[in-house]
Protein backbone atom coordinates (compact mmCIF):
# COMPACT_ATOMS: atom_id res chain seq x y z
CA UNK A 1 0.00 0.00 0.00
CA UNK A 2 2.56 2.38 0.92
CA UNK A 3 4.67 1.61 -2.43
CA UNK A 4 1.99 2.99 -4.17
CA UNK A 5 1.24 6.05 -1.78
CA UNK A 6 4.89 7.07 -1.89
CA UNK A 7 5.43 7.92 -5.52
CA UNK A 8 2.11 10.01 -5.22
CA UNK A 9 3.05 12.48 -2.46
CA UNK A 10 6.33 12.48 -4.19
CA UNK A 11 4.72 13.54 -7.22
CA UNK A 12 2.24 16.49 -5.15
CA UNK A 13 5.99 17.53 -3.57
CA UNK A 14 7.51 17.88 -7.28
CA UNK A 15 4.68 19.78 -8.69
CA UNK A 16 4.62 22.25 -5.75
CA UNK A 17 8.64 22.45 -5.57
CA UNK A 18 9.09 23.05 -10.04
CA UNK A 19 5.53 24.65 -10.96
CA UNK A 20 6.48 21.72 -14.20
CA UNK A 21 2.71 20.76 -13.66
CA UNK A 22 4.20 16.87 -13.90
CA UNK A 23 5.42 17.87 -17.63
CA UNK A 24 8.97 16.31 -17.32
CA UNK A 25 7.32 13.09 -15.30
CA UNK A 26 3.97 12.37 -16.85
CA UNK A 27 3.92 14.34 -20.25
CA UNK A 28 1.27 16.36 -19.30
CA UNK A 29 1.03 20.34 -19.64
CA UNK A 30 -0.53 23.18 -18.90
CA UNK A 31 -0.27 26.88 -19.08
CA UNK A 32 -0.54 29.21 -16.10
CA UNK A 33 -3.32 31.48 -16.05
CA UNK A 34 -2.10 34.95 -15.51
CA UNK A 35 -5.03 35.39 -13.13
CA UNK A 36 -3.59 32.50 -10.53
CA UNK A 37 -0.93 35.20 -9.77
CA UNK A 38 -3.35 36.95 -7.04
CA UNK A 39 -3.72 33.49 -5.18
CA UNK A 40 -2.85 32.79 -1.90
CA UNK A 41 0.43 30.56 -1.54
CA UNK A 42 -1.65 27.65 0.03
CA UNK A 43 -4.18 27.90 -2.51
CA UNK A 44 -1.52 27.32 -5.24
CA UNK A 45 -0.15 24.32 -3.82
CA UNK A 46 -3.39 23.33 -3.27
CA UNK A 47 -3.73 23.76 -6.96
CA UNK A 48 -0.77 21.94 -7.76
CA UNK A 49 -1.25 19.53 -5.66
CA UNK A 50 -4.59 18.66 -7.22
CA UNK A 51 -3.39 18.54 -10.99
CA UNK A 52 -0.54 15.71 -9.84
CA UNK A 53 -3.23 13.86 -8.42
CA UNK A 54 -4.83 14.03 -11.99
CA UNK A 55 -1.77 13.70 -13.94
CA UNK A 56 -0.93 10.56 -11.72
CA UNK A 57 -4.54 9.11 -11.33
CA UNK A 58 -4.87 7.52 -15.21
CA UNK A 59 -2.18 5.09 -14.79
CA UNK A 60 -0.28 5.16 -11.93
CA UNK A 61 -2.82 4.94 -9.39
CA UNK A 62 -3.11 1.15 -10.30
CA UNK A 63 0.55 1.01 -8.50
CA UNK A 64 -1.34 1.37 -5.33
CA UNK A 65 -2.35 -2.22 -5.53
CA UNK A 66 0.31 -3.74 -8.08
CA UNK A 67 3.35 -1.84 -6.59
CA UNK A 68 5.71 1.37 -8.11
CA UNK A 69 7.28 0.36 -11.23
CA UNK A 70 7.27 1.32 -15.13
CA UNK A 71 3.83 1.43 -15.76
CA UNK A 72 3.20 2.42 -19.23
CA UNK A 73 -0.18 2.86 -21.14
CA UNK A 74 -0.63 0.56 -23.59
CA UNK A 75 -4.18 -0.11 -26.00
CA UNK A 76 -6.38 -3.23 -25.73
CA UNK A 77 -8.42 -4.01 -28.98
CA UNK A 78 -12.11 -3.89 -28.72
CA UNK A 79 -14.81 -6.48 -29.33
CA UNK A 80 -15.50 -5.45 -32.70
CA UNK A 81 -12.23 -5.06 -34.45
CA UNK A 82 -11.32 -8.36 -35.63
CA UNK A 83 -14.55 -8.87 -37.22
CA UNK A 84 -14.03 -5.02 -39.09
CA UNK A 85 -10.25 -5.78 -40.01
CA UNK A 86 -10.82 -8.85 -41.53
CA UNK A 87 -14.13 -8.13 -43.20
CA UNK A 88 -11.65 -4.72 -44.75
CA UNK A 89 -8.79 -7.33 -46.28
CA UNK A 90 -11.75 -9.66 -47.65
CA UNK A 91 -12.56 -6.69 -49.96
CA UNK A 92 -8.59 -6.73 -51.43
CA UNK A 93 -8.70 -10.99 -51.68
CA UNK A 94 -12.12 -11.76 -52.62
CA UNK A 95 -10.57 -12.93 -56.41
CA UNK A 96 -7.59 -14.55 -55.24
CA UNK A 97 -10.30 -16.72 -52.65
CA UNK A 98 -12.85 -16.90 -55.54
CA UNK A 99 -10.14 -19.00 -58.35
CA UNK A 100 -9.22 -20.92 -55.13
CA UNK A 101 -12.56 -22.13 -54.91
CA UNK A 102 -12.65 -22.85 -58.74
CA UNK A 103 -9.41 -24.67 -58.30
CA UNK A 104 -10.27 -27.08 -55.52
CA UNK A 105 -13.29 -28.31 -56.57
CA UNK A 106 -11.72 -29.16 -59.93
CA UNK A 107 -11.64 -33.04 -60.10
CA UNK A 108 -10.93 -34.73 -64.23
CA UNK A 109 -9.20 -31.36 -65.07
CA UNK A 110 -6.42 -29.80 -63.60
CA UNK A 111 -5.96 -25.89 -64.69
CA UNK A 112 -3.19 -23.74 -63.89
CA UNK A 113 -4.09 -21.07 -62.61
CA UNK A 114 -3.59 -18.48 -64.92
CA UNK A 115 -5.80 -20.74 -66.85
CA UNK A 116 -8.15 -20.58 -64.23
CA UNK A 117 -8.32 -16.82 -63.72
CA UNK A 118 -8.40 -16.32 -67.78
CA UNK A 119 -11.39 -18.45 -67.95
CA UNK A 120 -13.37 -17.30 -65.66
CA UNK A 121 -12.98 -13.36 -67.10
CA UNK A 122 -13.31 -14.93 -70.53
CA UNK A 123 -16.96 -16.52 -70.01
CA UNK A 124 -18.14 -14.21 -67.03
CA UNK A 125 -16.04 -10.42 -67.22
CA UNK A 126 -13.46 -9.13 -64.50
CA UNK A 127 -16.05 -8.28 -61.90
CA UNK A 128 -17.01 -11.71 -61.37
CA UNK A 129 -13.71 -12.26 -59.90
CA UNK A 130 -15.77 -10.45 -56.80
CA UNK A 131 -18.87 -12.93 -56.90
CA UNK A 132 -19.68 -13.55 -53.43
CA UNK A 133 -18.59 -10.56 -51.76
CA UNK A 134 -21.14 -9.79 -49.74
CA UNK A 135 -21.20 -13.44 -48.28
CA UNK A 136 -17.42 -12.81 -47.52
CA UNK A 137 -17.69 -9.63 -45.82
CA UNK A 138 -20.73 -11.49 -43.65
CA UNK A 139 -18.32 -14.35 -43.01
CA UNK A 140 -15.81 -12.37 -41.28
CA UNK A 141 -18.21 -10.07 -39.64
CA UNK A 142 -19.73 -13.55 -37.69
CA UNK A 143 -16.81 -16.09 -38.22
CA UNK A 144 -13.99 -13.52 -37.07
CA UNK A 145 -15.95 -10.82 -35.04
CA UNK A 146 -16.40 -14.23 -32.75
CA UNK A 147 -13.03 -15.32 -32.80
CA UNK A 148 -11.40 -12.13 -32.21
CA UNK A 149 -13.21 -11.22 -29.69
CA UNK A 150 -13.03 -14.32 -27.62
CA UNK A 151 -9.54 -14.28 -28.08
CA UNK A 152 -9.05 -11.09 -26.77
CA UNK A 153 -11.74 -11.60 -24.00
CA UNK A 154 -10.00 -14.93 -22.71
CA UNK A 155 -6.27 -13.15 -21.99
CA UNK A 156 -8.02 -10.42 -20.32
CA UNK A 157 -9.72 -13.13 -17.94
CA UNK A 158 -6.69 -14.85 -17.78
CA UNK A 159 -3.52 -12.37 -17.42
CA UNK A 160 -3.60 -8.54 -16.71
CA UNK A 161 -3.27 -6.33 -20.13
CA UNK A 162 0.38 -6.40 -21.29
CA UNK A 163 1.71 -9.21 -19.27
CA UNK A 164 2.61 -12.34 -21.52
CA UNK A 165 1.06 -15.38 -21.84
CA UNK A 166 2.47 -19.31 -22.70
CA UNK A 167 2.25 -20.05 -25.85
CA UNK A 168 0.13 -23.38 -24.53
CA UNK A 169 -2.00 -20.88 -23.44
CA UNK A 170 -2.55 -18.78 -27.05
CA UNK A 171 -3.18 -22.19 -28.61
CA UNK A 172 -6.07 -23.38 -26.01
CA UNK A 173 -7.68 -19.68 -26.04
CA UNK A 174 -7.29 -20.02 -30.15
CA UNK A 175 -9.04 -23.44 -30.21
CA UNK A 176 -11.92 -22.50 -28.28
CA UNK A 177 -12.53 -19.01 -30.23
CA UNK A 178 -11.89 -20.76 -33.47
CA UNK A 179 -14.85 -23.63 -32.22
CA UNK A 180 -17.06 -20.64 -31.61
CA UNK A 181 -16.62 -18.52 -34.70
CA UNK A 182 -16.25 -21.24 -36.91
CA UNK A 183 -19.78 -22.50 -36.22
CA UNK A 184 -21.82 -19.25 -35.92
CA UNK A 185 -20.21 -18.29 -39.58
CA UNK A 186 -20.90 -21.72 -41.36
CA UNK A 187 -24.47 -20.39 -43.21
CA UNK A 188 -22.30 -17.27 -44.20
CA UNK A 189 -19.20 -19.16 -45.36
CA UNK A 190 -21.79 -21.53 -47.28
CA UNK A 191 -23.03 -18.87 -48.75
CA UNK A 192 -19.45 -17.56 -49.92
CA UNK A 193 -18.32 -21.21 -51.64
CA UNK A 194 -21.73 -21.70 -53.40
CA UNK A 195 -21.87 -18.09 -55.01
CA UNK A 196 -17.79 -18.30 -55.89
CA UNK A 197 -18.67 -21.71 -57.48
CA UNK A 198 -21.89 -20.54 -58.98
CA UNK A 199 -20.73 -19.32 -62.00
CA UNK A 200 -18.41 -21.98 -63.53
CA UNK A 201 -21.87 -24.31 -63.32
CA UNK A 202 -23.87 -24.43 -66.34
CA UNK A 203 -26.87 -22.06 -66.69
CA UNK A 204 -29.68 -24.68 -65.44
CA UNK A 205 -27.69 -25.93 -62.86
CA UNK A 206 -26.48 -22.01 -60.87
CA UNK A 207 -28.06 -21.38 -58.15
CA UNK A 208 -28.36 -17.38 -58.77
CA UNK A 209 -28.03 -16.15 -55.17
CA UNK A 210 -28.45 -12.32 -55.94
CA UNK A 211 -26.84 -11.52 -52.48
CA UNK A 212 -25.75 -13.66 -49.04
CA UNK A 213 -29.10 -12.82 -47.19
CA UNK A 214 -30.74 -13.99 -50.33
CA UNK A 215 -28.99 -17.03 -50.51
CA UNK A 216 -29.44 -17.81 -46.75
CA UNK A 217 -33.10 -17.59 -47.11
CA UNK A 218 -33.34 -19.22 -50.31
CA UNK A 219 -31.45 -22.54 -48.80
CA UNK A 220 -33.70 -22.33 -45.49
CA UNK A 221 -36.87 -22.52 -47.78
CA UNK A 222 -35.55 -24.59 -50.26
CA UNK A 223 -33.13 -27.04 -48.30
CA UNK A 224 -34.50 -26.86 -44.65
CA UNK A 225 -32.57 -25.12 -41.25
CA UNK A 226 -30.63 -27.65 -41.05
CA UNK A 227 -28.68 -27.43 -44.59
CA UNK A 228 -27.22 -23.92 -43.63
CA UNK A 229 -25.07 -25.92 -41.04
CA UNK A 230 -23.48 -28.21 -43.99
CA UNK A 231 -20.43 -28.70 -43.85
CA UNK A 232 -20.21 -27.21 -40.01
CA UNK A 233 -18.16 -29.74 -38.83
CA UNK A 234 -15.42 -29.32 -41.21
CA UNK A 235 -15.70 -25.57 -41.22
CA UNK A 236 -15.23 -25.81 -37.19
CA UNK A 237 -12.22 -27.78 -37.45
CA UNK A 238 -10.34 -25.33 -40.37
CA UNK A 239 -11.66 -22.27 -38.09
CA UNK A 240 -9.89 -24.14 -34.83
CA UNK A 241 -6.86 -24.67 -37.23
CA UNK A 242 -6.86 -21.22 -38.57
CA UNK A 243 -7.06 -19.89 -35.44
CA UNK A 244 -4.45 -20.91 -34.19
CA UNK A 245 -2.81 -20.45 -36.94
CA UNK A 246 -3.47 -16.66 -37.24
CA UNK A 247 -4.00 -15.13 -33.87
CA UNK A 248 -1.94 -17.52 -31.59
CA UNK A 249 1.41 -17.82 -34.15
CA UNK A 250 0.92 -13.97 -34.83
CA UNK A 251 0.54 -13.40 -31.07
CA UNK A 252 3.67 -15.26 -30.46
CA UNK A 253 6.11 -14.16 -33.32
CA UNK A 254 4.94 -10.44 -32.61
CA UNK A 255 5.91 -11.17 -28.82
CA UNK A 256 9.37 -12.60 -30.07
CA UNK A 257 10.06 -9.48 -32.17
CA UNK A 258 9.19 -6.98 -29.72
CA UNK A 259 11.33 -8.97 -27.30
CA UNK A 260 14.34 -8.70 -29.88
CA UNK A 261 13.91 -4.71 -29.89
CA UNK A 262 11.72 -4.25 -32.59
CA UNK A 263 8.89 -1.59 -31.77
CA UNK A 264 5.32 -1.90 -31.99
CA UNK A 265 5.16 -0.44 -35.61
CA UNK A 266 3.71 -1.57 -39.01
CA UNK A 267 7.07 -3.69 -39.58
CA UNK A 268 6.77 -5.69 -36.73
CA UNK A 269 3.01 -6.36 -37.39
CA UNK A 270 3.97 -6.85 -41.63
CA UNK A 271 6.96 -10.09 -40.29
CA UNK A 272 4.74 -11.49 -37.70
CA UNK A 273 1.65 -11.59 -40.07
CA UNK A 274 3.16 -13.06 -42.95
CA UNK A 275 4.42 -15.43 -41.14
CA UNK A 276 1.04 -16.86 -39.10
CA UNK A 277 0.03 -16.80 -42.32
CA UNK A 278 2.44 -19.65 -44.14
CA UNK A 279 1.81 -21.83 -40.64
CA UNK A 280 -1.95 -21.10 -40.84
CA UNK A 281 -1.99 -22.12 -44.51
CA UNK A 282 0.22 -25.06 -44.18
CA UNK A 283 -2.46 -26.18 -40.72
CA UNK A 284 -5.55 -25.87 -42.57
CA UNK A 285 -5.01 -26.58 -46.35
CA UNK A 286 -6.24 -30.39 -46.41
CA UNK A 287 -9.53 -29.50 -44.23
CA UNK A 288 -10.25 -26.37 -46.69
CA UNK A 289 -10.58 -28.57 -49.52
CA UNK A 290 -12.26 -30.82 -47.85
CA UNK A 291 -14.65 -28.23 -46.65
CA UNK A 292 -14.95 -26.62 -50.19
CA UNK A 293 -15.74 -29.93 -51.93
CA UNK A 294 -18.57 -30.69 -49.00
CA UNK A 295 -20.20 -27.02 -48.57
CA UNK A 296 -20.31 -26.62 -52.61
CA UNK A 297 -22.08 -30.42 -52.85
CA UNK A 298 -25.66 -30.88 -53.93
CA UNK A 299 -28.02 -32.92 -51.44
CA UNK A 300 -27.23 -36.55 -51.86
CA UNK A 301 -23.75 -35.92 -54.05
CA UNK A 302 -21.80 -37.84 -51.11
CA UNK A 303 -22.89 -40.30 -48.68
CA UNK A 304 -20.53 -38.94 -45.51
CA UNK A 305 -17.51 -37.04 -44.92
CA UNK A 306 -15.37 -40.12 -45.36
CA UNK A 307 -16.90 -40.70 -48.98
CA UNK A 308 -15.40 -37.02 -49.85
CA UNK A 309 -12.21 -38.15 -48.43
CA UNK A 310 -11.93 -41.35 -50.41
CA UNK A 311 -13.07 -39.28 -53.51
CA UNK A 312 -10.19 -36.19 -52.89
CA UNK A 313 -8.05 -39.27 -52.15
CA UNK A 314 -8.22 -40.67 -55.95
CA UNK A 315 -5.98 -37.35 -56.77
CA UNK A 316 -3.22 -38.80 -54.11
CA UNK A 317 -2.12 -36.93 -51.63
CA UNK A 318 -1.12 -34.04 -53.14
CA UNK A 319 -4.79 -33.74 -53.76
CA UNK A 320 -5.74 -32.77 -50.34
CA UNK A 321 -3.13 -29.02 -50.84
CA UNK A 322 -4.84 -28.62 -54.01
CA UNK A 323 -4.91 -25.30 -54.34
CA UNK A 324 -2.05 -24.65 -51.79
CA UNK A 325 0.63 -21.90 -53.66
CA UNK A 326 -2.69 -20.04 -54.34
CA UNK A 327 -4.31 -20.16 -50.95
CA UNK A 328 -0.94 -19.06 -49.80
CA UNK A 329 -0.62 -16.09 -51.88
CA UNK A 330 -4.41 -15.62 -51.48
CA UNK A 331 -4.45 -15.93 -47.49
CA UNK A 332 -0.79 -14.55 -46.59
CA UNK A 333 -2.19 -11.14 -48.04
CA UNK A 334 -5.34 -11.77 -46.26
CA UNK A 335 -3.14 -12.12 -42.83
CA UNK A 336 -1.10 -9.27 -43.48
CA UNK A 337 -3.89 -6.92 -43.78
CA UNK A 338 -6.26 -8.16 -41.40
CA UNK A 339 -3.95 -7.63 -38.58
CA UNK A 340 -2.20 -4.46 -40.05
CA UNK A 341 -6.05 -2.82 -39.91
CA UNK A 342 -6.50 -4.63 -36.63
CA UNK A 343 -3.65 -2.99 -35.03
CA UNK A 344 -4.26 0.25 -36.45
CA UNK A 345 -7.75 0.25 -35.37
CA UNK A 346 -6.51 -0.86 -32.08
CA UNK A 347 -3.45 1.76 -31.71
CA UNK A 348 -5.61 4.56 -32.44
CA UNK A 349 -9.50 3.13 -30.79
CA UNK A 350 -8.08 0.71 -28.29
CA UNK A 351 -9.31 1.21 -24.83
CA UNK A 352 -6.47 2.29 -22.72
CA UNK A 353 -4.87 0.42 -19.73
CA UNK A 354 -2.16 0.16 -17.86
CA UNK A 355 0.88 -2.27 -18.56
C-alpha cells in the first residue's frame, strides 16, 4: 500500500517544488493562467497539488495495488475489431479466394491457374472475380468478429493487459474461439463457396443467389434449417486450425520481435503476419478442400464425410493441398492486412490500460 502512496506524495511535492505541472514526469502540460498570480500561496499548492493527483490518477494509481514500477499505457483491442479488419482485407482478396474455390473443386481437369483466372474473365467479365462478396464480408463479420473477440476476451480473464502469456495458453484460447466462430459463420461461409462456385456451373444448374441474405433464405426454404449448417463440422475444425494459426502464431512471433527490440510499428506487425500466415496455410489446407468440396455439394452428391475423403483421395495426396501456392498467396495477403487494420484500429480506438 505504501509503495503505491509514496510515488504520489512524491509527485504532489515535485509539482509544488518546479511549478512543471508533472510535464517532465507524466507528459502532461498546462499553461498558467495569468489570473492565478493573485492566489494565496496555500491555494496554489493546493492547486498543484490537485493537478498531480490528476496527472498521476490515469495510470499510476493502479501502483497502489500492483506496486511502483514502469507502468506504461498501452491499448487493448475492442470487441469489434477483428470482425471489421478482416471483413476490410476480404474486400482486397475476394478474387484470389474466388479461383481458389474454382481450383479445388476441380476433379478430371487440372488448370493452372492463370488458366483458371483467364477463364473465368473470358466466359463471365473481370467483376465476377468479386462474386460472393457480400457473403465474404458477412463471413468475417460472424466467423472472425467471434473469434477475435473471444480471443481477446479470454487473456483479459486470464492475465492482466500487457503481461505475456504461454504459448500453450494462445493455442487453447485459439481453439476454443476458433470452435465458436467457426460455427456461428458456417451459413455465411456456405453462402461464400456456393456463389464463388456458382458461376463456372452451367446455366440450369447455378443457383443465382443475388446476395448472401438472399442465398441464406433461399437454402432455409428450399433445403430446410438444417442445410445452412453443412459442412459445419469441417468448417469448425479449419476455423480451430486457422485460429491458431493466425491469432496464436501472430501473437507469439509479434511477442518474439518486440522482445528482440523491434517496436510496436507496421514492420513488426507486416513479419509477424506473414508469417502466421504460411503456418496457418500449411495447418488448414487439407480441411479447406475438404470443406470446399462438401459445402459446394448438392443434397445426396456424397454419402458422408469419409466418402469425400476417399473421392479427394483418388488425386493422391497431393490432392488434399490442391490449391495450396494459391491459398498461400491468397491468405498470406489476407493475414497481413487483417492484422495491419487490426492494429491500427486498435493503436488509435483501443481502450487504454495500464501495462
Amino acid at each position: 500500500m505504501y509503495n503505491g502512496i509514496l510515488p504520489l506524495l512524491a509527485c504532489v511535492a515535485f509539482c509544488n517544488m518546479s511549478g512543471s505541472y508533472c510535464e517532465s514526469v507524466f507528459g502532461f502540460h498546462q499553461t498558467p493562467k495569468q489570473e492565478d498570480s493573485h492566489l494565496h500561496p496555500t491555494s496554489k499548492i493546493l492547486d498543484h497539488s490537485l493537478l498531480a493527483v490528476s496527472c498521476y490518477n490515469d495510470c499510476y494509481m493502479s501502483s497502489i495495488i500492483w506496486g511502483w514500477g514502469n507502468m506504461t499505457e498501452i491499448r487493448v483491442p475492442r470487441w469489434w475489431m477483428g470482425g471489421v479488419a478482416s471483413a476490410a482485407a476480404a474486400c482486397f482478396t475476394q478474387p484470389l479466394d474466388t479461383i481458389k474455390v474454382h481450383q479445388q473443386t476441380q476433379q478430371d481437369v487440372n488448370h493452372s491457374i492463370v488458366r483458371l483466372t483467364m477463364n473465368v474473365i473470358k466466359q463471365e467479365g473481370v467483376l465476377s472475380l468479386n462474386h460472393g462478396l457480400t457473403a465474404a464480408v458477412l463471413r468475417q463479420l460472424t466467423y472472425s468478429t467471434t473469434r477475435f473477440a473471444v480471443y481477446e476476451a479470454a487473456k483479459e480473464f486470464i492475465t492482466k493487459p500487457g503481461e505475456k502469456i504461454s504459448f500453450s495458453e494462445k493455442i487453447g484460447i485459439a481453439a476454443v474461439g476458433g470452435i465458436i466462430g467457426g460455427f456461428i459463420g458456417t451459413p455465411a461461409d456456405l453462402m461464400n463457396i456456393r456463389m464463388q462456385n456458382d458461376i463456372k456451373l452451367p446455366p440450369a444448374k447455378r443457383r443465382n443467389y443475388r446476395h448472401a441474405f438472399d442465398g441464406i433464405w433461399r437454402v432455409y426454404k428450399e433445403e430446410g434449417f438444417r442445410q445452412l449448417f453443412c459442412g459445419a463440422s469441417t468448417a469448425t475444425g479449419r476455423s480451430v486450425l486457422m485460429t491458431i494459426g493466425q491469432l496464436s502464431c501472430y501473437d507469439q512471433f509479434k511477442t518474439m520481435l518486440l522482445d528482440r527490440n523491434f517496436a510496436d510499428n507496421l514492420t513488426t506487425h507486416f513479419l509477424a503476419s506473414l508469417a502466421a500466415g504460411g503456418v496457418a496455410t500449411t495447418l488448414t489446407q487439407p480441411i479447406d478442400v475438404i470443406k470446399t468440396r462438401r459445402m459446394n455439394a448438392r443434397p445426396g452428391e456424397f454419402k458422408n464425410m469419409w466418402h469425400i475423403i476417399t473421392y479427394t483421395a483418388k488425386l493422391g495426396p497431393l490432392g488434399f493441398f490442391k490449391g495450396y501456392i494459391l491459398r498461400f498467396i491468397r491468405l498470406a495477403p489476407h493475414t497481413i492486412l487483417t492484422f495491419v487494420f487490426y492494429e491500427q484500429l486498435r493503436l488509435n480506438f483501443g481502450i487504454k490500460a495500464c501495462s
